[in-house]
N, C-alpha and C. Protein backbone atom coordinates (compact mmCIF):
# COMPACT_ATOMS: atom_id res chain seq x y z
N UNK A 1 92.16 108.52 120.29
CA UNK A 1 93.25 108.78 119.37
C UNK A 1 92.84 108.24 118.00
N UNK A 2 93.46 109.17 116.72
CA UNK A 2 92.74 108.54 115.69
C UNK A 2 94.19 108.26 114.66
N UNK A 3 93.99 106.67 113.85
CA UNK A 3 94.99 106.54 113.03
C UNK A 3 95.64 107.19 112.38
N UNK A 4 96.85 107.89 112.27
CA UNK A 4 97.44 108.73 111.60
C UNK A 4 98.14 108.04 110.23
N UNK A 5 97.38 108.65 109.10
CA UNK A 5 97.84 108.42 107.83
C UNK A 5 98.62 108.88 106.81
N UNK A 6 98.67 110.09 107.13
CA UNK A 6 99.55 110.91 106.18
C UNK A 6 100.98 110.90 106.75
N UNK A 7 102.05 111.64 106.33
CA UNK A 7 103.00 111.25 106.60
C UNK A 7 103.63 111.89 107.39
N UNK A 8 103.98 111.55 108.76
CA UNK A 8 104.17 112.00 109.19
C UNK A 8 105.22 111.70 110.21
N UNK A 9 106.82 110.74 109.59
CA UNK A 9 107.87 110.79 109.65
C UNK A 9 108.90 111.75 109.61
N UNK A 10 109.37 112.42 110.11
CA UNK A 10 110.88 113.22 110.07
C UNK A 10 111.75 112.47 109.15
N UNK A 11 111.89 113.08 108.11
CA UNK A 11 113.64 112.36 107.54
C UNK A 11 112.76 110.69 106.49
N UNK A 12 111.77 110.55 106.19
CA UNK A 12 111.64 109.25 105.83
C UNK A 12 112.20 108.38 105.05
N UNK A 13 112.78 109.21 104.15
CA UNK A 13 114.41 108.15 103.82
C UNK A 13 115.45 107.99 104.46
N UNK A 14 115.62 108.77 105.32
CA UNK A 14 116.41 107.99 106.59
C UNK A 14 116.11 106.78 107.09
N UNK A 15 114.86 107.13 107.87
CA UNK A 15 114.17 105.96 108.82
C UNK A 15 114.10 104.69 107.55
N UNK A 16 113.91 104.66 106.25
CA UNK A 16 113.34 103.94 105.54
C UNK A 16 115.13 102.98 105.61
N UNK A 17 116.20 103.85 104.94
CA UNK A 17 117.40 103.07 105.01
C UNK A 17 117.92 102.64 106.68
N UNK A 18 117.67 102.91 107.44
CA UNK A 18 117.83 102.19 108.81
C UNK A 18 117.00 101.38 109.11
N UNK A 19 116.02 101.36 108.59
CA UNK A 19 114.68 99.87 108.87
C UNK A 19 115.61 99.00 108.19
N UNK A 20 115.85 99.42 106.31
CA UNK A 20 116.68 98.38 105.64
C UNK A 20 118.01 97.54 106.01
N UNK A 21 118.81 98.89 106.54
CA UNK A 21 119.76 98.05 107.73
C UNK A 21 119.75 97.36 108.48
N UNK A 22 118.71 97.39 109.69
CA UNK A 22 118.42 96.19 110.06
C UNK A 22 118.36 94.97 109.55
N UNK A 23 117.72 95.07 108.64
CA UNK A 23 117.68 93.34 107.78
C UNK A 23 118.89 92.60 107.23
N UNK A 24 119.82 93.36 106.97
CA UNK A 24 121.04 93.25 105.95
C UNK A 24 121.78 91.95 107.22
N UNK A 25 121.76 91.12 106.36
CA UNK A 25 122.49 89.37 107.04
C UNK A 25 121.71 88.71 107.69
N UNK A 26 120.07 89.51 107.36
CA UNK A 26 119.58 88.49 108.13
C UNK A 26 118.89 87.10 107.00
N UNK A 27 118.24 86.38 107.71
CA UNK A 27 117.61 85.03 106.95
C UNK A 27 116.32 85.77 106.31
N UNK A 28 115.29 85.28 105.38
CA UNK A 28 114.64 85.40 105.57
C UNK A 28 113.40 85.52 106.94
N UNK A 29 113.59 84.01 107.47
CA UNK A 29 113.16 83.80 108.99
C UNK A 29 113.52 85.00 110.02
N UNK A 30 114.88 85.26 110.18
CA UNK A 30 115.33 86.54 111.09
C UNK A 30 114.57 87.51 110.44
N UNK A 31 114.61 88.17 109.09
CA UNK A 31 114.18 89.14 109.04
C UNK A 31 112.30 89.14 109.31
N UNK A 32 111.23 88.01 109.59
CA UNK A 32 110.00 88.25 109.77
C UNK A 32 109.95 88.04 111.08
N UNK A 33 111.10 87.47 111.68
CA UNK A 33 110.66 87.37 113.35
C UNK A 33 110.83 89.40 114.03
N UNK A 34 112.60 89.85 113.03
CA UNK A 34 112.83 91.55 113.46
C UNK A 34 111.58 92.21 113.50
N UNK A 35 110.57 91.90 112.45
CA UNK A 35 109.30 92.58 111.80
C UNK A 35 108.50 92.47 112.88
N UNK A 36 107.96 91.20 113.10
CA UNK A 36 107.27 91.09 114.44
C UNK A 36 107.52 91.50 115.42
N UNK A 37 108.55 91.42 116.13
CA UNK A 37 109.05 92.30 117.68
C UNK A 37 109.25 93.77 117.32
N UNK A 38 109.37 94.37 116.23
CA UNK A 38 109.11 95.60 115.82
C UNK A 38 107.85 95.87 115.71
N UNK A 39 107.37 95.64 115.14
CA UNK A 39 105.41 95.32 115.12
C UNK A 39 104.99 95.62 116.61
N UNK A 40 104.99 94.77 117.65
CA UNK A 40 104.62 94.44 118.71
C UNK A 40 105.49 95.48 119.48
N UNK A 41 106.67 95.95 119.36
CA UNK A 41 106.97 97.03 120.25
C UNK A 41 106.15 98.64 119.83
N UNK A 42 106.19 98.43 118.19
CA UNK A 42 105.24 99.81 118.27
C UNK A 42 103.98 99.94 118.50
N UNK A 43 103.77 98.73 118.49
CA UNK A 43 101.91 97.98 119.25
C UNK A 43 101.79 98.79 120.83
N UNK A 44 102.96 98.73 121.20
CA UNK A 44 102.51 98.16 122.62
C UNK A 44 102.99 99.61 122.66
N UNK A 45 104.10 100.85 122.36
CA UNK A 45 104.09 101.97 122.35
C UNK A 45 102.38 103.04 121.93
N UNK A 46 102.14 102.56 121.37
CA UNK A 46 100.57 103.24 120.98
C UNK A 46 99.37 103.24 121.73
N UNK A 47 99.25 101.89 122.09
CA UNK A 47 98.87 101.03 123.31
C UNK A 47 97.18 101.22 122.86
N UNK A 48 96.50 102.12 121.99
CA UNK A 48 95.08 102.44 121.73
C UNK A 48 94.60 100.88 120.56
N UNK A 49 93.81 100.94 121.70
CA UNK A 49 93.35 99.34 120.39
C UNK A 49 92.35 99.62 119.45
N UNK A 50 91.91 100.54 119.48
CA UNK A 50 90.38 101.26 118.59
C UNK A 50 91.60 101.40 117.26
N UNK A 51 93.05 102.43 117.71
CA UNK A 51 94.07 102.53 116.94
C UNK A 51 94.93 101.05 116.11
N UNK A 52 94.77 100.33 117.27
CA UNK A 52 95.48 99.18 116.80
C UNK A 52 94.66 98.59 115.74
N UNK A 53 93.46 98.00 116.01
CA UNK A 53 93.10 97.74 114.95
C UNK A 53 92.60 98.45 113.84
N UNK A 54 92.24 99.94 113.60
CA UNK A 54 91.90 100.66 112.53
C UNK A 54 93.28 100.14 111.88
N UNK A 55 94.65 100.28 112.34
CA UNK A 55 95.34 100.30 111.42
C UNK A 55 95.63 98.42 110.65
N UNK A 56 95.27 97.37 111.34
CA UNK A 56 95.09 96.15 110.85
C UNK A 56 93.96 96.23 109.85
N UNK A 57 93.05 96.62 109.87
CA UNK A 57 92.03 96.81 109.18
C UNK A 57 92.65 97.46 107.50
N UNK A 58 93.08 98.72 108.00
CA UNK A 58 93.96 99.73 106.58
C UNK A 58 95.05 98.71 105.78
N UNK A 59 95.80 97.75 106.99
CA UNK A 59 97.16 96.82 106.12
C UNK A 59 96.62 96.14 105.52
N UNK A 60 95.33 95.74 106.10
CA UNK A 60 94.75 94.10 104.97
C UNK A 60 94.30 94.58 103.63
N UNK A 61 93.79 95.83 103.85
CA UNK A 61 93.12 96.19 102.63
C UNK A 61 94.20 96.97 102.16
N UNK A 62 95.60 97.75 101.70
CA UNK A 62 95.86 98.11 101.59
C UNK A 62 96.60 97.52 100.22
């Protein structure tokens, strides 16, 4: 499987204001722990680690 970069969301200002919702009352702290178990659930949905890390590789440099 190869990293998908372009865009390829349905609706992405949707999804973009419901990510934002989520955060709304949270702490700072709440909102990087939401990030992480979000992180790690779409980690573990993808499950390709060649994938996983191409895309760690793309965030650092990005």
């Amino acid at each position: 499987m190869e990293l998908t970069t372009t865009p390829n969301i349905p609706a992405p200002d949707s999804f973009y204001a419901e990510l934002i919702r989520c955060h709304e009352g949270l702490s700072d702290d709440e909102s990087a722990a939401f990030n992480a178990r979000l992180i790690l659930l779409l980690a573990n949905h993808i499950g390709d680690p060649e994938v996983l890390s191409e895309a760690m590789r793309k965030a650092s440099l990005d």
